[in-house]
C-alpha atoms as a PDB file:
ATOM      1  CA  UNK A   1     -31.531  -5.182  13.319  1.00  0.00           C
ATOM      2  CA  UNK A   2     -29.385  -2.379  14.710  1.00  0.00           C
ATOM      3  CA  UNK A   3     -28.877  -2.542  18.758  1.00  0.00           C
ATOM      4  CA  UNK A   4     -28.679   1.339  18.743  1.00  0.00           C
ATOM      5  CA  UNK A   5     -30.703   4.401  17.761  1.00  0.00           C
ATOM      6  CA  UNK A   6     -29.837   5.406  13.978  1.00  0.00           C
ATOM      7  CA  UNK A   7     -30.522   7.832  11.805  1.00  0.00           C
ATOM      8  CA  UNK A   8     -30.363   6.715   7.924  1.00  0.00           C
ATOM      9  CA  UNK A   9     -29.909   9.401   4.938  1.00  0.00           C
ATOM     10  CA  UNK A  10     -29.000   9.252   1.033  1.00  0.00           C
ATOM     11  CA  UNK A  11     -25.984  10.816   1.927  1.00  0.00           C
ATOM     12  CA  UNK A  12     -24.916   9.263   5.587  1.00  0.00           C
ATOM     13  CA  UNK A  13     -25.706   7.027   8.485  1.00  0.00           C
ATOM     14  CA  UNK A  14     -25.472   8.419  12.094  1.00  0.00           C
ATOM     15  CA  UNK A  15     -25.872   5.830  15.279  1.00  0.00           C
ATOM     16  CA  UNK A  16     -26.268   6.740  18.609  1.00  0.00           C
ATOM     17  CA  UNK A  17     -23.947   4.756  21.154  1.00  0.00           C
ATOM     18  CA  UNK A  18     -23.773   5.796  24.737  1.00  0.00           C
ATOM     19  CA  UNK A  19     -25.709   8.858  23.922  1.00  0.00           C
ATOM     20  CA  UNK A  20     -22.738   9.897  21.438  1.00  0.00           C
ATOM     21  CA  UNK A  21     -23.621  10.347  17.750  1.00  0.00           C
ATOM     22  CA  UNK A  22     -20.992   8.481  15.386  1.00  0.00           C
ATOM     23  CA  UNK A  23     -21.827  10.161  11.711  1.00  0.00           C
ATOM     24  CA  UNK A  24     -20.355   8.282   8.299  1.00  0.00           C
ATOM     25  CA  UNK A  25     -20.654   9.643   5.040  1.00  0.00           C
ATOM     26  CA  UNK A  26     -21.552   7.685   2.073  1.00  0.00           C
ATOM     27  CA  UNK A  27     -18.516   7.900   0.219  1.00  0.00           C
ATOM     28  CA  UNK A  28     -16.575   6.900   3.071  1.00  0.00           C
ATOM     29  CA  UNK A  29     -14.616   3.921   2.279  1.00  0.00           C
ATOM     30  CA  UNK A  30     -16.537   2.024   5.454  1.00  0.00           C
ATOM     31  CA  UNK A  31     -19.831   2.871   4.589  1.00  0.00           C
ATOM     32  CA  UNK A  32     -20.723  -0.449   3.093  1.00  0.00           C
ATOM     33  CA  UNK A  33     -19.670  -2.353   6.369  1.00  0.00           C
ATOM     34  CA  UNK A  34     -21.159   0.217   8.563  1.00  0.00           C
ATOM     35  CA  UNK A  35     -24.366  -0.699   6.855  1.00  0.00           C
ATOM     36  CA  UNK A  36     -23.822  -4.517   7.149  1.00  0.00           C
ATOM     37  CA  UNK A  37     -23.244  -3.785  10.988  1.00  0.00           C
ATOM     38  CA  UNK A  38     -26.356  -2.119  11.037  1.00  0.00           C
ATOM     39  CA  UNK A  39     -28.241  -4.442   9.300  1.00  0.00           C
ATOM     40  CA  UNK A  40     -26.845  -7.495  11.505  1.00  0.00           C
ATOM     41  CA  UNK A  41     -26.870  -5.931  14.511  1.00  0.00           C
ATOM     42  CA  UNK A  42     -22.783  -5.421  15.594  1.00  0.00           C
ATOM     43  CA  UNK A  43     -21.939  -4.885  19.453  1.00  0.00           C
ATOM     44  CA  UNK A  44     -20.837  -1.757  19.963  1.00  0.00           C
ATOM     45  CA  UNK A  45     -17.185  -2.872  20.529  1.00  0.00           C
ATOM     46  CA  UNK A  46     -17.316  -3.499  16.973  1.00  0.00           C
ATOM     47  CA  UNK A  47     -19.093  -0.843  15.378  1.00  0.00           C
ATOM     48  CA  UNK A  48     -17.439   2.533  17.656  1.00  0.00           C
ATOM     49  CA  UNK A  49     -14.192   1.243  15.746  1.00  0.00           C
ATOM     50  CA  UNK A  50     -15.409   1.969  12.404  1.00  0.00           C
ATOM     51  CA  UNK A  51     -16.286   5.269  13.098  1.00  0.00           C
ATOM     52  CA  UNK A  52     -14.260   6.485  15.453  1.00  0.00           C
ATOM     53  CA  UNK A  53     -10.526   6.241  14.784  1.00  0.00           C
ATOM     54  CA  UNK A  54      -9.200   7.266  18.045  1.00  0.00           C
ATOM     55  CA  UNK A  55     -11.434   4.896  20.117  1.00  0.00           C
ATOM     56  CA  UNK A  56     -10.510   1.931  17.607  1.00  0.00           C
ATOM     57  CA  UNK A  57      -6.838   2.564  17.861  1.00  0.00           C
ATOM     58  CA  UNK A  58      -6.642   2.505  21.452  1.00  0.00           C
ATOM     59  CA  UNK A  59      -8.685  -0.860  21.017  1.00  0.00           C
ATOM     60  CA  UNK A  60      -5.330  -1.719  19.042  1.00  0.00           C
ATOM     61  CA  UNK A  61      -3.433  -0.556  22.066  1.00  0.00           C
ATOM     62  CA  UNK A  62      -5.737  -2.149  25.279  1.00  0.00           C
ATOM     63  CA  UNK A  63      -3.988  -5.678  25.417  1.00  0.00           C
ATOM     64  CA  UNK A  64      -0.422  -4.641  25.208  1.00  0.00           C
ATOM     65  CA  UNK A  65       1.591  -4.063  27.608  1.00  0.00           C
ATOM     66  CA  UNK A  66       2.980  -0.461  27.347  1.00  0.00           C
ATOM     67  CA  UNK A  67       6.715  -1.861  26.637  1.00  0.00           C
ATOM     68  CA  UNK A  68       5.238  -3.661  23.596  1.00  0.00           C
ATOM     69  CA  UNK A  69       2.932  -0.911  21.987  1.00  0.00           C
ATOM     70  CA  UNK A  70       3.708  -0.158  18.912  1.00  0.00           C
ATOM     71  CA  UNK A  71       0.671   2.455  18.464  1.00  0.00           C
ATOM     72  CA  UNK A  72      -0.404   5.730  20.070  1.00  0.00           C
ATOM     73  CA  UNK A  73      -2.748   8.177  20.187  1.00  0.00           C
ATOM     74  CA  UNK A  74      -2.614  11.312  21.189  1.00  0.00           C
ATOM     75  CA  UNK A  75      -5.628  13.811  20.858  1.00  0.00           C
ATOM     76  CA  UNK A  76      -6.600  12.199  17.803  1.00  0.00           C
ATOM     77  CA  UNK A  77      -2.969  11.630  16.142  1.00  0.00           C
ATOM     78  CA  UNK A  78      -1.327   8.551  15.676  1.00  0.00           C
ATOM     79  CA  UNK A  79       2.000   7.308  16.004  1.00  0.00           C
ATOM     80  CA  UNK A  80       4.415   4.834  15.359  1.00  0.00           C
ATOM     81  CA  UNK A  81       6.523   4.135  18.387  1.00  0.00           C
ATOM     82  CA  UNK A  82      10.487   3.217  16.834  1.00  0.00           C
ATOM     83  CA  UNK A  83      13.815   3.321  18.770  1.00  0.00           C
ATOM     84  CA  UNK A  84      14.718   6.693  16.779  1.00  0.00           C
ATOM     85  CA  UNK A  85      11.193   8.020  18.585  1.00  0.00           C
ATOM     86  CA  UNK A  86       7.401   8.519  17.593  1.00  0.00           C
ATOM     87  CA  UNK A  87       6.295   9.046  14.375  1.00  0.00           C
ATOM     88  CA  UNK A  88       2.844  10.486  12.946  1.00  0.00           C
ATOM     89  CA  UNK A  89       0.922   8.196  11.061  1.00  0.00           C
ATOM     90  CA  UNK A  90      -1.740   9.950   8.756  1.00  0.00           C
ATOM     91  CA  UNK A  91      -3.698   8.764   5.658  1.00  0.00           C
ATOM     92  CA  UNK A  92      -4.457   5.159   4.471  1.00  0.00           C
ATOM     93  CA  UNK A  93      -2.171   3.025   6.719  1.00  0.00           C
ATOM     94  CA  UNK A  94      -4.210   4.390   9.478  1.00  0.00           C
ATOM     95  CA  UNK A  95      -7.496   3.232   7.414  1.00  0.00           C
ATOM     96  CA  UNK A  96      -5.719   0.006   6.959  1.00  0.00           C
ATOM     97  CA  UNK A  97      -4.998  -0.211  10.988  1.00  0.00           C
ATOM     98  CA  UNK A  98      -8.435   0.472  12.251  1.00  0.00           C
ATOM     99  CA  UNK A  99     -10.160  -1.764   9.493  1.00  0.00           C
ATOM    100  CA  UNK A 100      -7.905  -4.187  10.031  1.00  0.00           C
ATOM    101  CA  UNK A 101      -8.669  -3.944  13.990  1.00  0.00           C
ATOM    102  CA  UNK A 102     -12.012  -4.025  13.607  1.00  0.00           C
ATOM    103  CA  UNK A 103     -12.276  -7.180  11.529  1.00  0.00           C
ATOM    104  CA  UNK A 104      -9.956  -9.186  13.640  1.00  0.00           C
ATOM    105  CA  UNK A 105      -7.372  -9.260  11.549  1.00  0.00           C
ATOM    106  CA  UNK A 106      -3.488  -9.426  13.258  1.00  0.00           C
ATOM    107  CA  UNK A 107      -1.450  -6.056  12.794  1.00  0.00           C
ATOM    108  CA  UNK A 108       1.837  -7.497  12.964  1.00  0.00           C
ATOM    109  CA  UNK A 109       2.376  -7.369   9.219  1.00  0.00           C
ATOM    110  CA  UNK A 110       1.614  -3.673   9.530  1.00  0.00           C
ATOM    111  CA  UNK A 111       3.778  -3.326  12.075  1.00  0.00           C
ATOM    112  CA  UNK A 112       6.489  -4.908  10.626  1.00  0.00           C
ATOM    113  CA  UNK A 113       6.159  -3.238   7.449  1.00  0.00           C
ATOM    114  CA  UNK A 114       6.416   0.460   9.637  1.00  0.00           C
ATOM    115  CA  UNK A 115       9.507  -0.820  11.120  1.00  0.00           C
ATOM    116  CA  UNK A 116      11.154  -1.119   8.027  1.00  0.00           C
ATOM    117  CA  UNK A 117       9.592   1.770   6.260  1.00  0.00           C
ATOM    118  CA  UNK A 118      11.378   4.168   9.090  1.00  0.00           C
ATOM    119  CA  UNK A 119      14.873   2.443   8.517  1.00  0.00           C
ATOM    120  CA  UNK A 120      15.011   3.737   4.872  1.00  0.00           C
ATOM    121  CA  UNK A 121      17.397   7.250   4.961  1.00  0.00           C
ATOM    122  CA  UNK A 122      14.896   9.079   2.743  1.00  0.00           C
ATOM    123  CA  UNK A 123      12.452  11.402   4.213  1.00  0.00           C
ATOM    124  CA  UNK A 124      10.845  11.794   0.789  1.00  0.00           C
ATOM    125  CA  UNK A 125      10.888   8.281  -0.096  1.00  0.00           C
ATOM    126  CA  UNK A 126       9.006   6.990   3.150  1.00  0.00           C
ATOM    127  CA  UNK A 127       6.173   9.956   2.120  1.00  0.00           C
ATOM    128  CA  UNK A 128       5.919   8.944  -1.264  1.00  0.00           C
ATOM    129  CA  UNK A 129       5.368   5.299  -0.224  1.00  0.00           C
ATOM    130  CA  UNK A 130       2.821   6.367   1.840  1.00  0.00           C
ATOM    131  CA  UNK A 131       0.968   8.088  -1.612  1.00  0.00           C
ATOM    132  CA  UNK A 132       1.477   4.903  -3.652  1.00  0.00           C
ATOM    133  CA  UNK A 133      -0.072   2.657  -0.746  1.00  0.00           C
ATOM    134  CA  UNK A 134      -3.062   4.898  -0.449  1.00  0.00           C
ATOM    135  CA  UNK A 135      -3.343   4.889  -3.924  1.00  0.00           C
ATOM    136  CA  UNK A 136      -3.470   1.350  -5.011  1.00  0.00           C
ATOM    137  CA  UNK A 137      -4.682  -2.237  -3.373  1.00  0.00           C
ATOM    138  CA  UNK A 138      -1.307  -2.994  -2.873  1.00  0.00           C
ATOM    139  CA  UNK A 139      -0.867  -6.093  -0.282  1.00  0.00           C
ATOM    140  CA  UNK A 140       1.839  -6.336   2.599  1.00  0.00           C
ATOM    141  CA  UNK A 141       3.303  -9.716   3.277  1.00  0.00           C
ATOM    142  CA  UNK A 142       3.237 -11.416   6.517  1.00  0.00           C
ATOM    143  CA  UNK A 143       7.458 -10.042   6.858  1.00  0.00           C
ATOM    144  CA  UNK A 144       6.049  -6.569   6.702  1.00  0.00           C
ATOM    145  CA  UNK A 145       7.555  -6.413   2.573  1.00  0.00           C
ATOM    146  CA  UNK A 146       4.739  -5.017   0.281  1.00  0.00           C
ATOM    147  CA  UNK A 147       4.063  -7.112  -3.297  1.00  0.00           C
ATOM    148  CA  UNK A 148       4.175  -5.234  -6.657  1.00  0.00           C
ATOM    149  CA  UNK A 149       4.272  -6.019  -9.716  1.00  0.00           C
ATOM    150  CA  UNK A 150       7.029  -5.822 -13.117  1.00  0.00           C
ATOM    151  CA  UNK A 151       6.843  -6.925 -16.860  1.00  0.00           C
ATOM    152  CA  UNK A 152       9.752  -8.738 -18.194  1.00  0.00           C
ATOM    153  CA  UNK A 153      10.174 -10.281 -21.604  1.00  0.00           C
ATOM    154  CA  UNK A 154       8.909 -13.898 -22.654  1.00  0.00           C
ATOM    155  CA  UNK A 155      13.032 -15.027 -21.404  1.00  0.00           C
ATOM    156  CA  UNK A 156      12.725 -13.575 -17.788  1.00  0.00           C
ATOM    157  CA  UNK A 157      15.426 -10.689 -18.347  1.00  0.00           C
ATOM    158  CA  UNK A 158      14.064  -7.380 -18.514  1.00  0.00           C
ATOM    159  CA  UNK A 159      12.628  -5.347 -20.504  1.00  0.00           C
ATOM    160  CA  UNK A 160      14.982  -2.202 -21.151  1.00  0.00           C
ATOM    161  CA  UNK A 161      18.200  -3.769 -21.941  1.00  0.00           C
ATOM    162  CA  UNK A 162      17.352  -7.351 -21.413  1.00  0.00           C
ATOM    163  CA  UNK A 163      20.506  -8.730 -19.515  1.00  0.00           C
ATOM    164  CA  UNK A 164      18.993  -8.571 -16.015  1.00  0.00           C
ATOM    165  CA  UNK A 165      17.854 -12.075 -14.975  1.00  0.00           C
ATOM    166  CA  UNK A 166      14.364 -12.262 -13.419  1.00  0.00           C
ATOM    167  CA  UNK A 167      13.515 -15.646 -13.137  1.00  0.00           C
ATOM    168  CA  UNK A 168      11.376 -17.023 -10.128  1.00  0.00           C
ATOM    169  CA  UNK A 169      13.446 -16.667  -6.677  1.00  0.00           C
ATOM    170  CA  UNK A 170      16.075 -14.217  -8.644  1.00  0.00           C
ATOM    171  CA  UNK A 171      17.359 -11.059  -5.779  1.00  0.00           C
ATOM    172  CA  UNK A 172      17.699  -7.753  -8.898  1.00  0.00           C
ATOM    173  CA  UNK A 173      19.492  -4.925  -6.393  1.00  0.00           C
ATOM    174  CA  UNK A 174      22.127  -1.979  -7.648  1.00  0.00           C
ATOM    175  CA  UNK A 175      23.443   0.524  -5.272  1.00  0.00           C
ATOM    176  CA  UNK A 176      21.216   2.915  -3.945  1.00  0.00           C
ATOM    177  CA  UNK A 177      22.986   5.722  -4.492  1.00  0.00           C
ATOM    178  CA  UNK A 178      22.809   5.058  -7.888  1.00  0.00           C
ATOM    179  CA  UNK A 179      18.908   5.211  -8.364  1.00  0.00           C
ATOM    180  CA  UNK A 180      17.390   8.679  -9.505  1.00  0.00           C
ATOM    181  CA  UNK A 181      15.741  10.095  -6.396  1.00  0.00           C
ATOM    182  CA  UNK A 182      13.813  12.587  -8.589  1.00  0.00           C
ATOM    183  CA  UNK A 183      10.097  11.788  -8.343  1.00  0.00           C
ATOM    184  CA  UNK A 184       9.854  14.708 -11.078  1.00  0.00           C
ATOM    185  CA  UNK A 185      11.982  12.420 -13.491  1.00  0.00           C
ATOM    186  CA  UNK A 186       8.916   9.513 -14.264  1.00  0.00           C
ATOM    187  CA  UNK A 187      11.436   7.633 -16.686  1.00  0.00           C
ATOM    188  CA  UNK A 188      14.995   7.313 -15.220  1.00  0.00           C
ATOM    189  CA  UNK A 189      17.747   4.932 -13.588  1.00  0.00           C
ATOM    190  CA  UNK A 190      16.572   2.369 -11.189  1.00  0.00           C
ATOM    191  CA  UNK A 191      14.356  -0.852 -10.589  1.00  0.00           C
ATOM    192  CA  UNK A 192      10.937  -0.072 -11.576  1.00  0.00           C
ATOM    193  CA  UNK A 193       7.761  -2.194 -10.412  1.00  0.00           C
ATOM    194  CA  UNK A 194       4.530  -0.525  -9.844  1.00  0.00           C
ATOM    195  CA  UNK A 195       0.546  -1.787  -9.815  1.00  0.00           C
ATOM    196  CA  UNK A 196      -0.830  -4.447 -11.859  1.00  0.00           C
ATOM    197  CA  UNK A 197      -2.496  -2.333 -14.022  1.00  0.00           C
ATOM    198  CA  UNK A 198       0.371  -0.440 -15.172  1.00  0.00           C
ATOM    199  CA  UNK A 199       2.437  -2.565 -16.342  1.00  0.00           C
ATOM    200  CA  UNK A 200      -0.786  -4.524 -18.120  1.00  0.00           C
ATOM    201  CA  UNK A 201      -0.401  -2.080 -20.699  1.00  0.00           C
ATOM    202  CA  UNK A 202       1.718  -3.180 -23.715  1.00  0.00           C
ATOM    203  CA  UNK A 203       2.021  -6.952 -23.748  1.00  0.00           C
ATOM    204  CA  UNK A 204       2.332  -9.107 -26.622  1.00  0.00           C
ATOM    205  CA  UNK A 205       2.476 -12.498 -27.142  1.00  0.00           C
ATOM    206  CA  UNK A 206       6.201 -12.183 -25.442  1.00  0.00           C
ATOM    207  CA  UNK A 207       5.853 -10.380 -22.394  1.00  0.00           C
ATOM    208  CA  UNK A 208       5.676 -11.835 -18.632  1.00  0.00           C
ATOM    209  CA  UNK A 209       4.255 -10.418 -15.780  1.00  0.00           C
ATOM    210  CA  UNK A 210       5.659 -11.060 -12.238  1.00  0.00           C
ATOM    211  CA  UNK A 211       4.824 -10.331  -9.033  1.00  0.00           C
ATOM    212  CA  UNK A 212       7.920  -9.057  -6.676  1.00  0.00           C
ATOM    213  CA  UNK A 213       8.882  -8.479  -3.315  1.00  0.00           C
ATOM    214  CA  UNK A 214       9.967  -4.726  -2.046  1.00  0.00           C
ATOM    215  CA  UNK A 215      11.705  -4.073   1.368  1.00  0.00           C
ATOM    216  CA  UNK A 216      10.363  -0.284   2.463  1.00  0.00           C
ATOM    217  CA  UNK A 217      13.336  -0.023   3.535  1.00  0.00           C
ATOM    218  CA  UNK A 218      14.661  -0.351  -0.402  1.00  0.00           C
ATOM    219  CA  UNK A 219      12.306   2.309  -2.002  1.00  0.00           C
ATOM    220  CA  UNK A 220      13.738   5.343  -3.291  1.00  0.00           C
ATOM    221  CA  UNK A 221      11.392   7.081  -5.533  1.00  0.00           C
ATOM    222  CA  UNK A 222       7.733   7.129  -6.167  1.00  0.00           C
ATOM    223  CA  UNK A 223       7.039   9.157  -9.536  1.00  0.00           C
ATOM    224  CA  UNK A 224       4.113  11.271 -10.118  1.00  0.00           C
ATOM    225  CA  UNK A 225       3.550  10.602 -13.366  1.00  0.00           C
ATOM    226  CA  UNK A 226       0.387   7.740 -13.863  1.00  0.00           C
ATOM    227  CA  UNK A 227      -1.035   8.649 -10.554  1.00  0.00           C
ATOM    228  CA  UNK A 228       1.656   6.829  -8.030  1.00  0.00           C
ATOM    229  CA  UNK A 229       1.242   3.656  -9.797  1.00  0.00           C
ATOM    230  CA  UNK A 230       4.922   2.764 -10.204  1.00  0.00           C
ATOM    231  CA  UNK A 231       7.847   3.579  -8.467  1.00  0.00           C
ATOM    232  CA  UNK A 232      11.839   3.104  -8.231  1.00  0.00           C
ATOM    233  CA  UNK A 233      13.935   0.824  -5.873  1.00  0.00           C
ATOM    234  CA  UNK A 234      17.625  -0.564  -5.663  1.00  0.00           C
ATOM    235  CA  UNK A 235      16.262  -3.990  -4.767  1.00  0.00           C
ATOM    236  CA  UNK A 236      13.449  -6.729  -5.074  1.00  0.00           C
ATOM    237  CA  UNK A 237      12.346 -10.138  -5.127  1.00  0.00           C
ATOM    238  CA  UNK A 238      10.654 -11.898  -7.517  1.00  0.00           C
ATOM    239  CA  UNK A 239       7.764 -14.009  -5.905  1.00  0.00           C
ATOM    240  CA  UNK A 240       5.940 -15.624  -8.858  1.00  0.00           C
ATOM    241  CA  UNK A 241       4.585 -15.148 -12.339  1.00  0.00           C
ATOM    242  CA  UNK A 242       1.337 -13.445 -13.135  1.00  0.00           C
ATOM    243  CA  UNK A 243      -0.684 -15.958 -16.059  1.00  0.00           C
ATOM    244  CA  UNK A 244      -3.911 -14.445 -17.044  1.00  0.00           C
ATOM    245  CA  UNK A 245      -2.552 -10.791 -17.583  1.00  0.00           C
ATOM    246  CA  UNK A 246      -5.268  -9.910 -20.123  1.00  0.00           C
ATOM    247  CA  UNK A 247      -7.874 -10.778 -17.113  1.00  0.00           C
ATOM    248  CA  UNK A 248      -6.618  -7.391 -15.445  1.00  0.00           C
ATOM    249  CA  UNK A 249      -9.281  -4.259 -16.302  1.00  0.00           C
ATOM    250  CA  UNK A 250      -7.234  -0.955 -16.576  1.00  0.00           C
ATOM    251  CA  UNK A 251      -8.786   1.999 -15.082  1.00  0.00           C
ATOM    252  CA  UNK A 252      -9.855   4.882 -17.012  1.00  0.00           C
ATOM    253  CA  UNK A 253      -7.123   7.106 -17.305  1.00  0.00           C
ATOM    254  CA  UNK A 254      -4.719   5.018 -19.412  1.00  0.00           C
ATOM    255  CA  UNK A 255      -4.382   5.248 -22.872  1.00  0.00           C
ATOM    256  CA  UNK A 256      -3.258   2.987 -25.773  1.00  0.00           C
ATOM    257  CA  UNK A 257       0.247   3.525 -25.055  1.00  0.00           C
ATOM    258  CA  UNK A 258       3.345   0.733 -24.457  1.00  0.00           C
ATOM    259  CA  UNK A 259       5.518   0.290 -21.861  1.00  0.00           C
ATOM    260  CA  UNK A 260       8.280  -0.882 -23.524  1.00  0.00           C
ATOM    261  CA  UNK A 261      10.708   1.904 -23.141  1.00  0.00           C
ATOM    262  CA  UNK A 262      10.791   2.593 -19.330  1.00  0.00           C
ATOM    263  CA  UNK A 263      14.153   4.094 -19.208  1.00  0.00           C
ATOM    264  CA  UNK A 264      15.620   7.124 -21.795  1.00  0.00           C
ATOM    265  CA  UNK A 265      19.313   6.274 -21.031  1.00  0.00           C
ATOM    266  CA  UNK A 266      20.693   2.815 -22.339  1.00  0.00           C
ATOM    267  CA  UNK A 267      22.091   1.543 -18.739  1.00  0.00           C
ATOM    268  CA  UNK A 268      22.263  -1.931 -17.335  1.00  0.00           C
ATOM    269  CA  UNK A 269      20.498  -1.067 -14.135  1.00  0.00           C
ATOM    270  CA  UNK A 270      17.407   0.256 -15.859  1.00  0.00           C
ATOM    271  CA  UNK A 271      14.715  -1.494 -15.938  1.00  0.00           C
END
């Protein structure tokens, strides 16, 4: 039972806290655990969090000192404190922050991950990483990397000219400056991995998936083609293979299409 007034529509949930109305819509991505910390009745240091992204990232902030914050607010926008300055934060990593927060869960990854996002030289790169994060589920490791995933053939080299070695433990990398930068260009030089469900498409009986390892600091290029779901880099890791591919459901908008040719030009480095 809810500790607070509320008011409960079709289309949103309002609770009163302090006198101050906190309104969700139902197609907010919270709106399910609002309603379970209605139902069970949440303190309020628990439930202003999830509505209120201001008050839940200076929650974030309240038990560090100010030499170790890594997070501030100001009227409403939040930043990423880095040697090089402050940086605005906007979109799902904030989602990911104050969820994150309000569950418990530690924030170092995410902080780690923003220190090496800012240490890649592109401007366009660190945006576009942004995009293919909000996009997709995809996880950030404990060392503040970010998983993805890549399809290789049945002999762990891959798939485009099938010389690169990508066996379990294997470090792929080429020089950066040698990876197309274009996020206009969807098939072009560089190390591709992407979401699960991406590369799902066009596996026979002699394909491999794998699941690797990106530094943000490594990304170069996020196309636009398939919705953000892949993207270029000049180096990875590969973590571990993928068994029950056929288990993953592909979302609507693909087709019946292969993935077998990810790369016009007929060059070592693409993959």
């Amino acid at each position: 039972m809810s500790k607070f007034p509320v008011v409960i529509k079709p289309d949103s949930i309002t609770v009163f806290i302090k006198g101050k109305p906190y309104t969700m819509a139902s197609t907010d991505k919270q709106y399910q655990i609002v309603k379970t910390a209605i139902k069970e009745g949440w303190e309020e240091g628990k439930i202003i969090p999830l509505f209120d992204k201001k008050e839940a990232i200076l929650k974030v902030n309240e038990n560090r000192s100010p030499d170790n914050s890594l997070i501030r607010v100001d009227n409403g926008q939040v930043f990423f404190i880095t040697m090089n300055g402050e940086k605005p934060l906007s979109g799902g990593i904030v989602d990911r922050i104050i969820f994150m927060h309000s569950e418990g869960f530690d924030l170092k990854p995410i902080e780690l991950f923003l220190e090496r996002l800012y240490k890649n030289p592109s401007y366009r790169a660190v945006q576009e990483l942004f995009q293919f994060l909000d996009y997709l589920n995809i996880p950030i490791a404990p060392n503040g990397c970010f998983r993805a995933y890549k399809r290789l053939n049945k002999n762990w080299t891959d798939c485009h000219t099938g010389k690169i070695n990508n066996s379990i433990g294997t470090v792929v990398k080429m020089p950066r400056n040698e990876v197309d930068d274009n996020h206009n260009n969807g098939c072009s030089r560089g190390l591709h991995a992407g979401s699960k469900e991406y590369f799902s498409t066009g596996f026979g009986s002699d394909g491999r998936m794998v699941v690797v390892e990106i530094d943000p600091m490594n990304v170069v290029s996020v196309p636009t083609d398939c919705n953000f779901s892949k993207l270029r880099c000049c180096e990875y890791k590969v973590i571990e293979e993928v068994i029950n591919v056929n288990d993953f459901a592909l979302p609507e908008y693909y087709d019946d299409r292969s993935f077998d040719d990810e790369d016009e030009e007929d060059d070592d480095y693409d993959e």
